[in-house]
Protein backbone atom coordinates (compact mmCIF):
# COMPACT_ATOMS: atom_id res chain seq x y z
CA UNK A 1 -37.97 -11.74 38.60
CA UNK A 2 -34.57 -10.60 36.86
CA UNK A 3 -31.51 -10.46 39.06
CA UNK A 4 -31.18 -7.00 36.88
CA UNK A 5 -29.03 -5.31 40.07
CA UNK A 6 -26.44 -8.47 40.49
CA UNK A 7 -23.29 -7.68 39.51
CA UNK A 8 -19.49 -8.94 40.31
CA UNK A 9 -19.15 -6.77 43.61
CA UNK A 10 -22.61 -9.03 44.83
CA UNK A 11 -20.10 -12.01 44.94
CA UNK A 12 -19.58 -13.38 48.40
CA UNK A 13 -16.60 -13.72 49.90
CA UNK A 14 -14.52 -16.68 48.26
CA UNK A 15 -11.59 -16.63 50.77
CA UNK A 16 -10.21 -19.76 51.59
CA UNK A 17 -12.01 -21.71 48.68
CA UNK A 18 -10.35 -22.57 45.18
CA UNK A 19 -11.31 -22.47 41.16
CA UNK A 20 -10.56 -23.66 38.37
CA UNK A 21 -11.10 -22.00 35.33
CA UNK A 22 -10.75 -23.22 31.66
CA UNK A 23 -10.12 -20.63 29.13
CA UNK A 24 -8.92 -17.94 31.88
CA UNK A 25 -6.68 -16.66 29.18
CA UNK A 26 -9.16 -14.40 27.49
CA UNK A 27 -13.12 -13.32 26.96
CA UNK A 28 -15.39 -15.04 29.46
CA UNK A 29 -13.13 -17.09 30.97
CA UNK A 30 -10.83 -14.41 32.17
CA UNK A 31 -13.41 -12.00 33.42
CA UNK A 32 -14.57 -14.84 35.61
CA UNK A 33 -11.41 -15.39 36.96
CA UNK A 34 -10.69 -11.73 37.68
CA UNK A 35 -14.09 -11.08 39.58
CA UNK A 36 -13.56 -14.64 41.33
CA UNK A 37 -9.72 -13.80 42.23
CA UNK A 38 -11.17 -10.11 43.20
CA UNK A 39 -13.61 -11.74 45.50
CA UNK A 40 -10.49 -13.70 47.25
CA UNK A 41 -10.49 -17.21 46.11
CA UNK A 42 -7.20 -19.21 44.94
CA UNK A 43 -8.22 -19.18 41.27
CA UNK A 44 -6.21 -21.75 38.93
CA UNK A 45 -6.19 -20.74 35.28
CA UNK A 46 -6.56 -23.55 33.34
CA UNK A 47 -4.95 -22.62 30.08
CA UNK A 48 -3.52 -23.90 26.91
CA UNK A 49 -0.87 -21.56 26.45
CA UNK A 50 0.82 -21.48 30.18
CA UNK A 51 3.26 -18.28 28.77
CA UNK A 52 0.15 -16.89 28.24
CA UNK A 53 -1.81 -18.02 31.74
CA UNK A 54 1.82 -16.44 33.34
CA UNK A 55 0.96 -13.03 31.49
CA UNK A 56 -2.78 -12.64 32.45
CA UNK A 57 -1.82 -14.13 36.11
CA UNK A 58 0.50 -10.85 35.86
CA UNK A 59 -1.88 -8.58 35.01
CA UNK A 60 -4.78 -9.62 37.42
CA UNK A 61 -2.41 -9.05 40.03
CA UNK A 62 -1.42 -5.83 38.70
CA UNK A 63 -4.74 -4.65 39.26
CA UNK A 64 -5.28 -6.60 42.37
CA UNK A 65 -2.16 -7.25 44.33
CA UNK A 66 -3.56 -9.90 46.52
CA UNK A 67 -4.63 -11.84 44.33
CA UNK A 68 -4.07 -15.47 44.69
CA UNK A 69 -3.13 -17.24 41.47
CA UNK A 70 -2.04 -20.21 39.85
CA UNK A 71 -1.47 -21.09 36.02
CA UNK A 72 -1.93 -24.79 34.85
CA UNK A 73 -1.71 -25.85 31.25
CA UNK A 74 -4.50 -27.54 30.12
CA UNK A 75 -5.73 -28.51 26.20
CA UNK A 76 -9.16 -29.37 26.60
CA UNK A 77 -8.66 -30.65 22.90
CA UNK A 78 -6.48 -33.34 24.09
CA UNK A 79 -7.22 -36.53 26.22
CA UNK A 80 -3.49 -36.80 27.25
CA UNK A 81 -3.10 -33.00 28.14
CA UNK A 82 -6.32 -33.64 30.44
CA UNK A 83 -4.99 -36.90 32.00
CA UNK A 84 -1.57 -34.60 33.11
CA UNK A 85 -3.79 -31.46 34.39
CA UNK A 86 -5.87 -33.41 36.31
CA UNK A 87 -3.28 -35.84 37.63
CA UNK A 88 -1.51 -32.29 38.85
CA UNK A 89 -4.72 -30.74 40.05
CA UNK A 90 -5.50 -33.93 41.90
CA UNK A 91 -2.32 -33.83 43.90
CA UNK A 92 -2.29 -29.81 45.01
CA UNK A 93 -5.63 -28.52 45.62
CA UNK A 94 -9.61 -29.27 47.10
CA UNK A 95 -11.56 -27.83 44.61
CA UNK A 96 -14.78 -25.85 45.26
CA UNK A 97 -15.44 -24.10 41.79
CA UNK A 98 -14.93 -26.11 38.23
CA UNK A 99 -15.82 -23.33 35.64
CA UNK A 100 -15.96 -24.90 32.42
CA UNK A 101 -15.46 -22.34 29.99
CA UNK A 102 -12.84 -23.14 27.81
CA UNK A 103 -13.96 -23.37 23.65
CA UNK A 104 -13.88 -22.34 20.07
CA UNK A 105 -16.13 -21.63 17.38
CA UNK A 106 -16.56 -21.06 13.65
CA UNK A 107 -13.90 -23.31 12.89
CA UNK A 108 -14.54 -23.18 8.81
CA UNK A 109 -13.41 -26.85 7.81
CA UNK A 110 -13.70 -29.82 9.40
CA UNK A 111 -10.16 -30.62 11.46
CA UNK A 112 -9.40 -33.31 14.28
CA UNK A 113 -8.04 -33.60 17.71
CA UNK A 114 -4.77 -35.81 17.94
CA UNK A 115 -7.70 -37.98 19.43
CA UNK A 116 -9.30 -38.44 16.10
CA UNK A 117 -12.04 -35.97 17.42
CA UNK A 118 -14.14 -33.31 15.86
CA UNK A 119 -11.85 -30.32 16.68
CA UNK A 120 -14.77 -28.54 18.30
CA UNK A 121 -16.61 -31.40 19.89
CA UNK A 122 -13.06 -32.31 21.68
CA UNK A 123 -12.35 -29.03 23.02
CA UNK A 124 -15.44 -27.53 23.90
CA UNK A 125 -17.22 -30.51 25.59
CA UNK A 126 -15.30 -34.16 25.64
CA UNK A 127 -12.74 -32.54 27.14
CA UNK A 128 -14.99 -30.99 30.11
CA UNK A 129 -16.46 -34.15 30.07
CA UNK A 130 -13.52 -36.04 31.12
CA UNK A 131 -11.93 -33.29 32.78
CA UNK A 132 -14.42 -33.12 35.30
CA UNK A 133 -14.80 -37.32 36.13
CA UNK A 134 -11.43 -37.08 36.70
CA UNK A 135 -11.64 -33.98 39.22
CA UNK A 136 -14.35 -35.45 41.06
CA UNK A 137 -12.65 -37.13 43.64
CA UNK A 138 -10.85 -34.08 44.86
CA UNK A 139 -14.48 -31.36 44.56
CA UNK A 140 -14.85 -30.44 48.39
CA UNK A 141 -17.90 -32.03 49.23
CA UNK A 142 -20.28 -29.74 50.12
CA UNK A 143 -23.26 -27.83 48.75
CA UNK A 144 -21.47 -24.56 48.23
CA UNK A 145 -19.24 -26.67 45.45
CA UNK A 146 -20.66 -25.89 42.41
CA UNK A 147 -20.03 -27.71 38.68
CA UNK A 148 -20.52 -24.93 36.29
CA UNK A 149 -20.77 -25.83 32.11
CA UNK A 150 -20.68 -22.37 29.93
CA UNK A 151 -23.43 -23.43 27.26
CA UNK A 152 -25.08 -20.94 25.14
CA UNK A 153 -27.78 -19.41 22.97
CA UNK A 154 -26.90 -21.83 20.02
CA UNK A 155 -28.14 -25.00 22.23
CA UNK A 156 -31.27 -24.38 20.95
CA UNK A 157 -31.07 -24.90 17.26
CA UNK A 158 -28.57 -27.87 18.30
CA UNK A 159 -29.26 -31.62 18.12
CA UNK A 160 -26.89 -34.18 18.68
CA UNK A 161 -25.71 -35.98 15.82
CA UNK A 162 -25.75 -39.61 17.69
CA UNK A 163 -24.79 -41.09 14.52
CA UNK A 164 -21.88 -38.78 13.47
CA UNK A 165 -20.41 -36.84 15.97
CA UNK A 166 -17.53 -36.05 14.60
CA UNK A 167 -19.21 -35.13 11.31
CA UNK A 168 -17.41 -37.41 8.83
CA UNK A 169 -19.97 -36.64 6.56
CA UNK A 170 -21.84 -32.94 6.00
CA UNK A 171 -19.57 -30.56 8.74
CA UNK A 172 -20.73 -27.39 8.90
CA UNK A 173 -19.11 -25.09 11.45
CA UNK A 174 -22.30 -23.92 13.06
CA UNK A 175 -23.82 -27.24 12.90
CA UNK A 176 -20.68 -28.53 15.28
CA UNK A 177 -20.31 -25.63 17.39
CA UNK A 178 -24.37 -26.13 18.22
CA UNK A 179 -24.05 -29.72 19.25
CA UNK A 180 -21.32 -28.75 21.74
CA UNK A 181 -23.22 -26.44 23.71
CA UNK A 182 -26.05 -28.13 23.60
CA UNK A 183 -24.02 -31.22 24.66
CA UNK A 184 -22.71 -29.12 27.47
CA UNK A 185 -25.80 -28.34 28.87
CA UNK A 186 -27.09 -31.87 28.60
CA UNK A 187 -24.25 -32.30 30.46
CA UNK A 188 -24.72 -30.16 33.20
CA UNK A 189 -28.35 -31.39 33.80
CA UNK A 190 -27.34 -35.04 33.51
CA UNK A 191 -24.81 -34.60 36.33
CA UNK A 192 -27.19 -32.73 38.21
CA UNK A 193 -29.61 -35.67 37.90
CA UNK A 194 -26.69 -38.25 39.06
CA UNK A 195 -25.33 -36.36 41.59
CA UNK A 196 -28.95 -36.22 43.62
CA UNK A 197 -29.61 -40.04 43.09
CA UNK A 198 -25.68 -40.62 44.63
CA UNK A 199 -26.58 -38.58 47.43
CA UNK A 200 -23.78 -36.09 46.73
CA UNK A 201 -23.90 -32.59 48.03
CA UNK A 202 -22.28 -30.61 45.08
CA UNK A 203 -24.45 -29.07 42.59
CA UNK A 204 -23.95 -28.94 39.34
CA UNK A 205 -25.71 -25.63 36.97
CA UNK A 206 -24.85 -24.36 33.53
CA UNK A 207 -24.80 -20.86 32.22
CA UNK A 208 -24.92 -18.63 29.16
CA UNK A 209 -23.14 -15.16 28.51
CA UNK A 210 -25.43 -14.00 25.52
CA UNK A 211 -24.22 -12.37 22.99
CA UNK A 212 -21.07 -11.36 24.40
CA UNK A 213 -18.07 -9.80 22.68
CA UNK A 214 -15.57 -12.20 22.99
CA UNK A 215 -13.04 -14.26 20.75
CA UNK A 216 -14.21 -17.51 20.88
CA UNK A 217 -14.74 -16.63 17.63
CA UNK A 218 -11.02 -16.45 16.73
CA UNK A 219 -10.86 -19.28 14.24
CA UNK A 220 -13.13 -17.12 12.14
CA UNK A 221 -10.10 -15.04 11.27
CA UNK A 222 -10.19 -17.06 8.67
CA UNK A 223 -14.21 -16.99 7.07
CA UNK A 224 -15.08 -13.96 5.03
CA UNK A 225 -14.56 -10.27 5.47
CA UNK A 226 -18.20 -9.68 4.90
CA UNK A 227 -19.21 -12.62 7.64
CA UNK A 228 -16.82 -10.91 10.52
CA UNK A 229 -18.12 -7.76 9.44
CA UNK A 230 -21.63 -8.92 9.57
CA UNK A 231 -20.86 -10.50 13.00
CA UNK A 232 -19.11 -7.32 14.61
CA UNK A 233 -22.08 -5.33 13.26
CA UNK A 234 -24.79 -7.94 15.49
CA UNK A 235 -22.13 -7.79 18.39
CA UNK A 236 -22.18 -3.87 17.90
CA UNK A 237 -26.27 -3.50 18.16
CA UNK A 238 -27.11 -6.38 20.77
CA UNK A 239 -24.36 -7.59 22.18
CA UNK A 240 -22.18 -6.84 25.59
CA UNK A 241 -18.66 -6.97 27.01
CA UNK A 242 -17.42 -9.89 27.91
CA UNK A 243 -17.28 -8.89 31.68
CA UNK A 244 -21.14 -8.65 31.22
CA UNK A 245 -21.01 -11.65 29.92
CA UNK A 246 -19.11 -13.75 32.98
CA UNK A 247 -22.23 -12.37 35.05
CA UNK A 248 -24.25 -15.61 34.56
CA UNK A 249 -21.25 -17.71 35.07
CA UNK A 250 -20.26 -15.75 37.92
CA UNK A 251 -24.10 -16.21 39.25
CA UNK A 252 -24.37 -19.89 38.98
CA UNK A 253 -21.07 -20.08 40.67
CA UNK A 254 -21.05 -17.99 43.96
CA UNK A 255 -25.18 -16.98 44.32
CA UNK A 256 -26.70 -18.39 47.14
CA UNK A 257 -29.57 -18.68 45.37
CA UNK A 258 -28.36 -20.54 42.32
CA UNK A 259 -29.83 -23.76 42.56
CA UNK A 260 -28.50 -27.02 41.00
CA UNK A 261 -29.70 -27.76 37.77
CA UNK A 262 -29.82 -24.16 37.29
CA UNK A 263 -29.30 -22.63 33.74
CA UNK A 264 -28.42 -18.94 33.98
CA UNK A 265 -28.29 -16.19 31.74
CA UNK A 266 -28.83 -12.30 30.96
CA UNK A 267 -32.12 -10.91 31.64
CA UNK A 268 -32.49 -8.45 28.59
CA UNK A 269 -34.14 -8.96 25.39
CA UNK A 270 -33.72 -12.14 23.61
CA UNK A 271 -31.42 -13.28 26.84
CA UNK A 272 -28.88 -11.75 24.70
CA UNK A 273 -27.77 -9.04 27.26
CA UNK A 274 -28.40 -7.56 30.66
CA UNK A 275 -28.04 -8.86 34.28
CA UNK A 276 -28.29 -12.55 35.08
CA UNK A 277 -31.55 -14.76 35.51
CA UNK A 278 -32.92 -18.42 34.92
CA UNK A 279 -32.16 -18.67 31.15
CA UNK A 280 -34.31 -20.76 29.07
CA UNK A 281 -33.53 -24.44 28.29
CA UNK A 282 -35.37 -25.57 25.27
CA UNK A 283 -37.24 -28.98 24.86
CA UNK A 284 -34.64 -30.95 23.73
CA UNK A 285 -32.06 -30.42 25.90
CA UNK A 286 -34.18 -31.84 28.95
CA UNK A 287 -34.84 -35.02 27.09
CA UNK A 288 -33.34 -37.45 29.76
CA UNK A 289 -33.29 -40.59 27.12
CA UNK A 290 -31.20 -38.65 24.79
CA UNK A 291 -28.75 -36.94 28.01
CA UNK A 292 -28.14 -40.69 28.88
CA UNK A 293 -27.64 -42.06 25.52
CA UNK A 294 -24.56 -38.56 25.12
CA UNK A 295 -22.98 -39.72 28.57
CA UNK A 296 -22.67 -43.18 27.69
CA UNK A 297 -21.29 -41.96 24.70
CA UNK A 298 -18.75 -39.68 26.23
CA UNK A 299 -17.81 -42.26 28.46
CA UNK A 300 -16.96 -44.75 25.27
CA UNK A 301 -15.25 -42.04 23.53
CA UNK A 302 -13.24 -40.44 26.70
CA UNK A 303 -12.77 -43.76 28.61
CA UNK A 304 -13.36 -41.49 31.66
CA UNK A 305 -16.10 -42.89 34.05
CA UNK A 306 -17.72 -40.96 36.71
CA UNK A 307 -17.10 -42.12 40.68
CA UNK A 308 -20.25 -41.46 41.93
């Protein structure tokens, strides 16, 4: 049955735990760490732009004066900027919620991290990826600590391009944005799967907003007038805000009912808008050869290994 009646004020109380939050800057990201910081935990935004984390940490408190806040910079598209955060992270704070939200999309040619990365692959999952090995020694351990990977509707036309990652050869900016959310729901299952056979009590789910109205999209200030057009009109007919959108997120994180391995989204036609519920994972993504074959993969590329 749909959740259709959750909403942020069906959060439980988060007092006394802490957050993290990738991408808390904007869209999805900062809507879930509004409703979180609302609900009372310690939320760090994890941002790129920590001018930018200062401002929204400024006007969530605005709005909620007792809000507990912290801004730490953070480039998921970098290996070194993910080394520091965590490093810092490590040394301050037990960590009860990692929301990893932070991405971008429609990126129109091909560009690299300073890693020698596909621009998307690096920011939207190999940096979760290592982010979160690197965390794991400092997640509370307990069954209320939740792992949470922001996937989406595009996993299921993705595949991952084992032999090409990085797409040296034929990029094409949907093409790369689908293998990273499908690669971040692999991801989430996978470390689902490893965290039951290490007998550890933290769960780890993944979540999708829909088709939310967010700018994830940003980079697609530069594609054509008639393609943003085209993509506000879809947004316009089907779509929802983006504080709809957090609601799965939100769900997986906080629900009592969210189970690990859980993939959450909205309930409406499509799954492309309404209140949260189990979302559908297709096929592919539960293939547990290929999830192995994209860890060991993101292990060789990161050089991040997971303490489990």
């Amino acid at each position: 049955m749909p959740m259709r009646d959750w909403t942020s004020a069906d959060i439980p109380p988060q007092a006394g735990r802490v957050a993290l939050v990738t991408g808390a800057s904007s869209g999805i990201g900062y809507e879930t760490a509004l409703a979180l910081a609302r609900a009372g935990a310690r939320v760090v935004l994890a941002v790129r732009d920590p001018a930018k984390g200062a401002r929204v940490a400024a006007a969530i408190t605005k709005s909620h004066p007792a809000a507990d806040l912290a801004v730490q910079e953070l480039d998921t598209a970098r290996l070194g900027s993910v080394q520091a955060s965590a490093a810092a992270l490590r040394s301050k704070y037990e960590i009860d919620l990692l929301i990893l939200n932070a991405g971008i999309a429609a990126v129109p040619t091909r560009e690299e991290s300073e890693d020698g990365f596909e621009r998307q692959l690096a920011t939207n999952y190999l940096g979760h990826f290592a982010l979160t090995g690197l965390l794991l020694p400092v997640l509370r351990p307990s069954p209320d600590t939740r792992i949470v990977a922001v996937a989406s509707l595009a996993h299921r036309s993705g595949a991952i391009h084992f032999d090409d990652p990085h797409w040296r050869e034929g990029y094409g900016p949907q093409k790369a944005y689908r293998q990273t959310k499908l690669a971040m729901l692999m991801f989430a299952l996978e470390l689902e799967r490893r965290l039951r056979r290490a007998g550890r009590p933290e769960r780890a789910l993944a979540a999708h907003p829909g088709l939310a109205l967010t700018d994830v999209f940003r980079r697609g200030d530069r594609a054509g007038p008639i393609q943003r057009m085209a993509g506000r009109v879809l947004f316009s007919l089907v779509g929802q805000s983006a504080a709809r959108g957090a609601l799965p997120t939100l769900y997986a994180a906080t629900a009592p009912e969210a189970r690990g391995g859980g993939y959450y989204g909205p309930a409406g036609l499509w799954e492309a808008r309404g209140a949260p519920k189990p979302a559908r994972i297709f096929p592919h993504a539960l293939d547990e050869t290929d999830s192995a074959r994209l860890w060991a993969m993101s292990e060789a590329m990161t050089g991040v290994r997971f303490e489990l």
